[in-house]
C-alpha atoms as a PDB file:
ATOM      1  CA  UNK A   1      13.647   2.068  16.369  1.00  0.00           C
ATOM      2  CA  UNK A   2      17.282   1.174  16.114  1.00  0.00           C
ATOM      3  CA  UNK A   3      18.547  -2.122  14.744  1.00  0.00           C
ATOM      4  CA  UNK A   4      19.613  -4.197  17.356  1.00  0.00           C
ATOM      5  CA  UNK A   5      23.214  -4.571  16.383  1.00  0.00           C
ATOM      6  CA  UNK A   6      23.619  -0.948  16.241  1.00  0.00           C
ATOM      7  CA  UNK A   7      22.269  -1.064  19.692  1.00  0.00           C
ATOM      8  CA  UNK A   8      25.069  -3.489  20.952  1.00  0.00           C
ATOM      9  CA  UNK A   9      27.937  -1.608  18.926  1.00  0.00           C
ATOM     10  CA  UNK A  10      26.802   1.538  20.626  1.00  0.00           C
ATOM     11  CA  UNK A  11      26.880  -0.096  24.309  1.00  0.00           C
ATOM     12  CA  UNK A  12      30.447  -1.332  23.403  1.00  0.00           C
ATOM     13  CA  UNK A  13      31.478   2.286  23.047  1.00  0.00           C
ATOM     14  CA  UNK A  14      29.825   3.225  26.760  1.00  0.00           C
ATOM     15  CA  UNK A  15      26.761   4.812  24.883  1.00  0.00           C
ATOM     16  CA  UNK A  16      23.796   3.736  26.855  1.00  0.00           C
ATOM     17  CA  UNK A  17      21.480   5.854  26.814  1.00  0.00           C
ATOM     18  CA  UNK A  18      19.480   5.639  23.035  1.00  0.00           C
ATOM     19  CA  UNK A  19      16.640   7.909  23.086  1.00  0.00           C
ATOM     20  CA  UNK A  20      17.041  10.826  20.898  1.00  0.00           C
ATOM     21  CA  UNK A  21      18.164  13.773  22.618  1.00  0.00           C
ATOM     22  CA  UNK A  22      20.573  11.626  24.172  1.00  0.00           C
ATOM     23  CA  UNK A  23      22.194  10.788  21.233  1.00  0.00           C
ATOM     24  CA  UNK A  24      22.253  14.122  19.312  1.00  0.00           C
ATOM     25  CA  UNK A  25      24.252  15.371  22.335  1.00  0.00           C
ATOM     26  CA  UNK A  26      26.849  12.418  21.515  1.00  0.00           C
ATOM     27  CA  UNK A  27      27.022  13.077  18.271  1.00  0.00           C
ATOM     28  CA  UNK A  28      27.634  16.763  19.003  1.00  0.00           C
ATOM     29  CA  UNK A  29      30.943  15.749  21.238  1.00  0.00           C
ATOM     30  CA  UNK A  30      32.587  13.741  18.183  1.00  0.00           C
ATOM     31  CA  UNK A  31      31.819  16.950  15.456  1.00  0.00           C
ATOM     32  CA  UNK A  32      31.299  20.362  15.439  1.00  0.00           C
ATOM     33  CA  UNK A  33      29.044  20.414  12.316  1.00  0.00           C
ATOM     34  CA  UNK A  34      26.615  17.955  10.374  1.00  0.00           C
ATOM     35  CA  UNK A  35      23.201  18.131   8.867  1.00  0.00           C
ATOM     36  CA  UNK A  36      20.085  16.060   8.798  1.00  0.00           C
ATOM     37  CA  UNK A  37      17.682  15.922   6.321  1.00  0.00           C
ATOM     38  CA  UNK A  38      13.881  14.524   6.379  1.00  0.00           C
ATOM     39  CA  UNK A  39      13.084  13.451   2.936  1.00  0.00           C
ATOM     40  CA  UNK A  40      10.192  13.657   1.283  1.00  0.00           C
ATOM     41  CA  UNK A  41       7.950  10.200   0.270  1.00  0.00           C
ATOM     42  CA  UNK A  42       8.933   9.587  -2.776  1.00  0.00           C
ATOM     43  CA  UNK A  43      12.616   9.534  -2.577  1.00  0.00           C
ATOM     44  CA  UNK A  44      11.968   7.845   0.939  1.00  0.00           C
ATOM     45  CA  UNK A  45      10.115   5.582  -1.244  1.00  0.00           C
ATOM     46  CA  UNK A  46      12.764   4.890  -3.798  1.00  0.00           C
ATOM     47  CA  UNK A  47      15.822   5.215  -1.146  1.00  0.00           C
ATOM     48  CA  UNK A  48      13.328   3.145   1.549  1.00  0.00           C
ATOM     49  CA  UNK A  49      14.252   5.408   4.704  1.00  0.00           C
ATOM     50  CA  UNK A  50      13.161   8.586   6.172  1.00  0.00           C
ATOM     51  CA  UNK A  51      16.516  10.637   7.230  1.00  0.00           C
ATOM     52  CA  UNK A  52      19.954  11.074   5.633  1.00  0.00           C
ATOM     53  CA  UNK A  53      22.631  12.024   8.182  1.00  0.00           C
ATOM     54  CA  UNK A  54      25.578  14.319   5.983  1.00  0.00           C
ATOM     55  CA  UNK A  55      28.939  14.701   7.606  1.00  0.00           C
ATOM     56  CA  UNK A  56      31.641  15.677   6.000  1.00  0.00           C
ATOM     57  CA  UNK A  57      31.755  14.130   2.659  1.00  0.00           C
ATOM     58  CA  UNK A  58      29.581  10.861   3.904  1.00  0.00           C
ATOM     59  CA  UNK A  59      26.143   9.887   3.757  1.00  0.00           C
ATOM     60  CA  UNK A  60      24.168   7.900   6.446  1.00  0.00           C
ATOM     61  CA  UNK A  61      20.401   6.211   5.842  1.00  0.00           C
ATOM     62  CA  UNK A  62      17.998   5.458   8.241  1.00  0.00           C
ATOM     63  CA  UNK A  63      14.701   5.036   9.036  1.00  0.00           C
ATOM     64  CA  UNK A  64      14.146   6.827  12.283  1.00  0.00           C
ATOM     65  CA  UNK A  65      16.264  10.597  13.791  1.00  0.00           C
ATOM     66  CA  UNK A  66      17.602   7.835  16.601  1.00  0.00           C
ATOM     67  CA  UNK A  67      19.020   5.143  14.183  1.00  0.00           C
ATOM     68  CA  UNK A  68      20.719   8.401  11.635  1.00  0.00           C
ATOM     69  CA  UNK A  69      22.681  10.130  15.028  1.00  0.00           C
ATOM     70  CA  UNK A  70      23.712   6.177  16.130  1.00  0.00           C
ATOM     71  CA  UNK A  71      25.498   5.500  12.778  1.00  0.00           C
ATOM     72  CA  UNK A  72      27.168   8.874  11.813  1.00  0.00           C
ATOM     73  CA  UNK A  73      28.367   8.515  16.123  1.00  0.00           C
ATOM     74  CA  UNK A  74      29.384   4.908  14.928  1.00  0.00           C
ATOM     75  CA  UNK A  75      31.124   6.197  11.843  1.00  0.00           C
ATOM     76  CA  UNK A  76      32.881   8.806  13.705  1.00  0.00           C
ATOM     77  CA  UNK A  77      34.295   6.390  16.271  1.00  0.00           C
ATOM     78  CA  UNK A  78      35.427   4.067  13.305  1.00  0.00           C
ATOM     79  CA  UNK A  79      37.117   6.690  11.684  1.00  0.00           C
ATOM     80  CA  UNK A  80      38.830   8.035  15.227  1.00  0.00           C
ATOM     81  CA  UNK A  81      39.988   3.940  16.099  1.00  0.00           C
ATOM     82  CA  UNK A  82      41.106   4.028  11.907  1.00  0.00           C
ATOM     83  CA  UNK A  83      42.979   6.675  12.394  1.00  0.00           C
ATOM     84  CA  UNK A  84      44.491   6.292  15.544  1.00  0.00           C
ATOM     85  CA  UNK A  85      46.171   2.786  14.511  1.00  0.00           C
END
């Protein structure tokens, strides 16, 4: 359900565990709020995926609940290594 790359960029970051619940609880550590949306078909259609992760002032597609927590987590840790530099 997730991409592999995502997969390995996850691992990198000590996030093993990939199954769902597992990563909502991640992405809970790295931000207090956030919101996931299912769309509907046809703008899954037109966007092609299925969820849209919001946080903060960013938008993240994907295709499965999984793959949308793994790249806002991703994005957060970005930001966090961005802004620590």
């Amino acid at each position: 359900m997730i991409p592999e790359e995502i997969q390995q960029r996850l691992r990198q970051h000590g996030i093993t565990d990939l199954d769902e619940v597992a990563l909502r609880q991640a992405l809970e550590r790295y931000t207090p709020t956030y919101t996931l949306i299912r769309l509907a078909d046809w703008p899954a259609r037109r966007w092609k995926c299925r969820y849209r992760l919001l946080l903060s002032e960013n938008m993240y597609d994907a295709q499965s609940v999984p793959e949308a927590y793994a790249r806002g987590i991703l994005a957060l840790i970005d930001r966090a290594q961005q802004a620590s530099s």
